[in-house]
Protein backbone atom coordinates (compact mmCIF):
# COMPACT_ATOMS: atom_id res chain seq x y z
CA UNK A 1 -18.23 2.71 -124.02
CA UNK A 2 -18.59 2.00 -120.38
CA UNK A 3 -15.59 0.46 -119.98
CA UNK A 4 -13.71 3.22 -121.47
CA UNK A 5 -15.23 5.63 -118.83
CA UNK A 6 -14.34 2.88 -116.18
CA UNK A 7 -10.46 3.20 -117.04
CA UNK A 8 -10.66 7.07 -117.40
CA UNK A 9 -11.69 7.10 -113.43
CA UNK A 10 -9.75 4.70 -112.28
CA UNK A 11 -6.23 6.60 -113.43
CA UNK A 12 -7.79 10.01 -111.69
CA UNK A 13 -8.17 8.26 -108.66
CA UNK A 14 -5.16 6.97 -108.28
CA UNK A 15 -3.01 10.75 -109.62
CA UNK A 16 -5.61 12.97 -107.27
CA UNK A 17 -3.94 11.58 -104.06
CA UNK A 18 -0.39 11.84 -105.13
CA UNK A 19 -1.27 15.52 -106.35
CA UNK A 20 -2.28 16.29 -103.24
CA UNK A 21 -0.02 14.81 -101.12
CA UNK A 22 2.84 17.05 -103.22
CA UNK A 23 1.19 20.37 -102.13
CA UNK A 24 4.59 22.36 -99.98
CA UNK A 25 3.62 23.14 -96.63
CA UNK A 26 3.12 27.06 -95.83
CA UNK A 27 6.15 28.69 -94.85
CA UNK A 28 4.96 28.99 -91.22
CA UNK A 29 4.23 25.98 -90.64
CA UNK A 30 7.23 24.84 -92.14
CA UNK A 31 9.53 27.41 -89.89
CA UNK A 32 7.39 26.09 -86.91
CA UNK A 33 7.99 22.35 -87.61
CA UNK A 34 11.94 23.28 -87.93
CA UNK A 35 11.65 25.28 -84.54
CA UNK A 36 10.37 22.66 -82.70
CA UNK A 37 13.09 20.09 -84.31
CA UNK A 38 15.15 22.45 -82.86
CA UNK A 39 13.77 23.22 -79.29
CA UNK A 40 13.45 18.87 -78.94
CA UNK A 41 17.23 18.50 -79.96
CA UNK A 42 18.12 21.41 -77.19
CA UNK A 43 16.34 19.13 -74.67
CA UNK A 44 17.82 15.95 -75.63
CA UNK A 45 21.41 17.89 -75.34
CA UNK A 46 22.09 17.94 -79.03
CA UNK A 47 23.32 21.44 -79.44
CA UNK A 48 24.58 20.84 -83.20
CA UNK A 49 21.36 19.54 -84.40
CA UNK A 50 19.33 22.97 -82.18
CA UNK A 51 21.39 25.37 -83.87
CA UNK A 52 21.35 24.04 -87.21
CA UNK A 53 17.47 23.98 -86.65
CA UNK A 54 17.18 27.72 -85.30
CA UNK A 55 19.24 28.80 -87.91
CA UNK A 56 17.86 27.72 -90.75
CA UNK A 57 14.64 28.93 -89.30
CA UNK A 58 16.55 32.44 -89.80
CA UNK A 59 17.88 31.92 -93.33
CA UNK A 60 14.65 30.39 -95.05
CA UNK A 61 11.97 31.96 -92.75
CA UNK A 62 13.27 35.10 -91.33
CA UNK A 63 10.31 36.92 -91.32
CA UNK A 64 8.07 33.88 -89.87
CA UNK A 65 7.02 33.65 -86.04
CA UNK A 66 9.19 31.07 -85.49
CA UNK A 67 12.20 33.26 -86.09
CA UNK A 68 11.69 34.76 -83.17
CA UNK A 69 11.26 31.67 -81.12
CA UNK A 70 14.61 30.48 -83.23
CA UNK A 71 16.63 34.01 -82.18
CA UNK A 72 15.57 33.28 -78.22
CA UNK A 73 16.40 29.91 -78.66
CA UNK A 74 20.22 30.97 -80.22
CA UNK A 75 20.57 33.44 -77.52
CA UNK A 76 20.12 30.91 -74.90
CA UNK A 77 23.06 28.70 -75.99
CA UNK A 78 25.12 31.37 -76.67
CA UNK A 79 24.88 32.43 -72.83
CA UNK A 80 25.40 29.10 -71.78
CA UNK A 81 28.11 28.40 -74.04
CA UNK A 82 31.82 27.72 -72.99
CA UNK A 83 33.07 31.29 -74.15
CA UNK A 84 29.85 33.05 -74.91
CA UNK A 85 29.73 35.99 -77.02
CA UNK A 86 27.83 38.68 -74.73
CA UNK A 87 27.01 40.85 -77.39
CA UNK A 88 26.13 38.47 -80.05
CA UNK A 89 23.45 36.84 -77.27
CA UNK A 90 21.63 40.35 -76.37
CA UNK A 91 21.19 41.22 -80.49
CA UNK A 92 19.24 37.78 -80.75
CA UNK A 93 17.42 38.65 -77.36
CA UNK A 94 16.20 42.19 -78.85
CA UNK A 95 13.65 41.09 -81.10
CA UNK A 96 11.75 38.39 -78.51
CA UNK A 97 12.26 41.30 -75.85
CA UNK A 98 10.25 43.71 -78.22
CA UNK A 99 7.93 41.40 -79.45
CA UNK A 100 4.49 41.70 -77.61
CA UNK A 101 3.07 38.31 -78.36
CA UNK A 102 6.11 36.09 -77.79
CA UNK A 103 5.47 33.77 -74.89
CA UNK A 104 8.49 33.97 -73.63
CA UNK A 105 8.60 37.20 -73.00
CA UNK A 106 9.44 38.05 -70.07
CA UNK A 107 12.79 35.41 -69.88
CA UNK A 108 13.63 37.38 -72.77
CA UNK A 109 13.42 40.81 -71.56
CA UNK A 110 15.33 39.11 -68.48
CA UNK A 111 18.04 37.73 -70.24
CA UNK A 112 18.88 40.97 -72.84
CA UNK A 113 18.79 42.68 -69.20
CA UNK A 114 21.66 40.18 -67.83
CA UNK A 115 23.46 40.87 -71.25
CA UNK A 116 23.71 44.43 -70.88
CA UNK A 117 24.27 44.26 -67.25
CA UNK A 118 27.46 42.17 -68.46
CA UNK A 119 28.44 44.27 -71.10
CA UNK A 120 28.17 47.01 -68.78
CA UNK A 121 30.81 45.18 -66.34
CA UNK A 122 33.03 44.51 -69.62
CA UNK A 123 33.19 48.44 -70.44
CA UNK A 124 34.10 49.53 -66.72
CA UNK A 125 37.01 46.00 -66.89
CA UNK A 126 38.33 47.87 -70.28
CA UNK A 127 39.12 50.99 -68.07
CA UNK A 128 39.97 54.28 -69.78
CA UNK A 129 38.95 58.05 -70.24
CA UNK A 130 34.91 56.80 -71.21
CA UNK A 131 34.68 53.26 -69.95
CA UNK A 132 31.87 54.72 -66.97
CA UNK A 133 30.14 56.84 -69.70
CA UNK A 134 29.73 53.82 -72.19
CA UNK A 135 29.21 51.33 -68.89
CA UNK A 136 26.23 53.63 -67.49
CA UNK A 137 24.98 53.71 -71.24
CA UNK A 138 24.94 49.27 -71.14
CA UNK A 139 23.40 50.07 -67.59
CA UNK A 140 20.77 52.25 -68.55
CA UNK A 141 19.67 49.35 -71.02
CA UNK A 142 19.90 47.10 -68.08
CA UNK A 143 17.55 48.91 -65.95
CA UNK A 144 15.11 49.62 -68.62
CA UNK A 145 14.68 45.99 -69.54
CA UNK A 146 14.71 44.77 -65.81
CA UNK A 147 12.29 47.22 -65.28
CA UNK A 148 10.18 45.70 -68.31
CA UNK A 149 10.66 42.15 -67.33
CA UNK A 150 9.29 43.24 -63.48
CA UNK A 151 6.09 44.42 -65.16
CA UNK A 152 5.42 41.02 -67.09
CA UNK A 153 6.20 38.67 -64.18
CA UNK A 154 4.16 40.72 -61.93
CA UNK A 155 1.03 40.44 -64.87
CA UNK A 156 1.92 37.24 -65.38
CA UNK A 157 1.52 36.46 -61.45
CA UNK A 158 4.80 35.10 -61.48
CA UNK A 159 5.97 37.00 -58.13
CA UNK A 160 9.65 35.21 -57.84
CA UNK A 161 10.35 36.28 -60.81
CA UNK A 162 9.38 39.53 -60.95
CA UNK A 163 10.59 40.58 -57.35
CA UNK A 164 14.08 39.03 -58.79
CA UNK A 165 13.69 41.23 -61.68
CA UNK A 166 13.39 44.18 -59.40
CA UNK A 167 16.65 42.76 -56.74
CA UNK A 168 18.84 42.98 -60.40
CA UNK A 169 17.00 46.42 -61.34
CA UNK A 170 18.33 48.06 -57.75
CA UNK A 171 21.79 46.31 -58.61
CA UNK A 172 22.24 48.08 -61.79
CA UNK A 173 21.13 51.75 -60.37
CA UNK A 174 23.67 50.90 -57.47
CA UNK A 175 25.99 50.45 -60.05
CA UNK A 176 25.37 53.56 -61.86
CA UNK A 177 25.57 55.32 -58.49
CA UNK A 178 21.74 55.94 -58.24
């Protein structure tokens, strides 16, 4: 009779640690593990491998933390891209812009600023009867979020970057003819 219970414990033992070790991560911590795969293949220049990483962040774990971290980090190459898409860049900007408790923040707000600033440009290039209407309206944007991004370098102490933020700000109301 002992050694029956002897062999009973010894198979447990060995099953427990496999059953355990086959637990799926949370779906956070799996989207953050992707997003910084993807962040370390942007800084070892392997575009490809970033995106791939950023965007499957989007299609399994949209509504994660990391999506937002994965959208900034898509927006970035897109405005550093050969023939970037202007538009496509400040939609993936919105959401980190908005989002109180992303770190990067205030580069965020900066960059959907830039984007609208340069959408702005495109609508006055296209000419016609409402191309200063709709280029004021991309303008308007632009000043709101420079405006934004000002505030959060200047809390942040980050004075360059805030007194830049400020420098485009005045651009864009120049622009508008303010």
């Amino acid at each position: 009779m002992h050694l029956s219970r002897g062999l009973f414990v010894v198979p447990v033992a060995l099953v427990a640690p496999a059953a355990f070790a086959q637990q799926p991560m949370p779906p956070e911590q799996q989207a953050e593990q992707a997003l910084v795969a993807g962040q370390a293949a942007l800084k070892a220049n392997d575009p490809n491998t970033a995106a791939a990483k950023f965007n499957e962040i989007l299609q399994k774990w949209g509504n994660t933390r990391a999506a937002i971290g994965a959208k900034f980090g898509l927006a970035g190459m897109q405005l550093t891209a050969d023939n970037p898409d202007i538009t496509k860049a400040a939609d993936w900007l919105k959401a980190p812009a908005e989002d109180g408790a992303f770190a990067d923040r205030g580069a965020a707000m900066y960059q959907l600023a830039v984007c609208q600033r340069l959408l702005g440009q495109a609508e006055l290039a296209k000419g016609g009867p409402d191309s200063k209407k709709n280029a004021d309206a991309k303008y308007g944007e632009a000043v709101r979020w420079f405006g934004e991004a000002g505030k959060w370098f200047g809390e942040k102490k980050e004075a360059d970057w805030s007194a830049r933020a400020r420098c485009d700000q005045a651009d864009v109301e120049l622009r508008m003819g303010g």
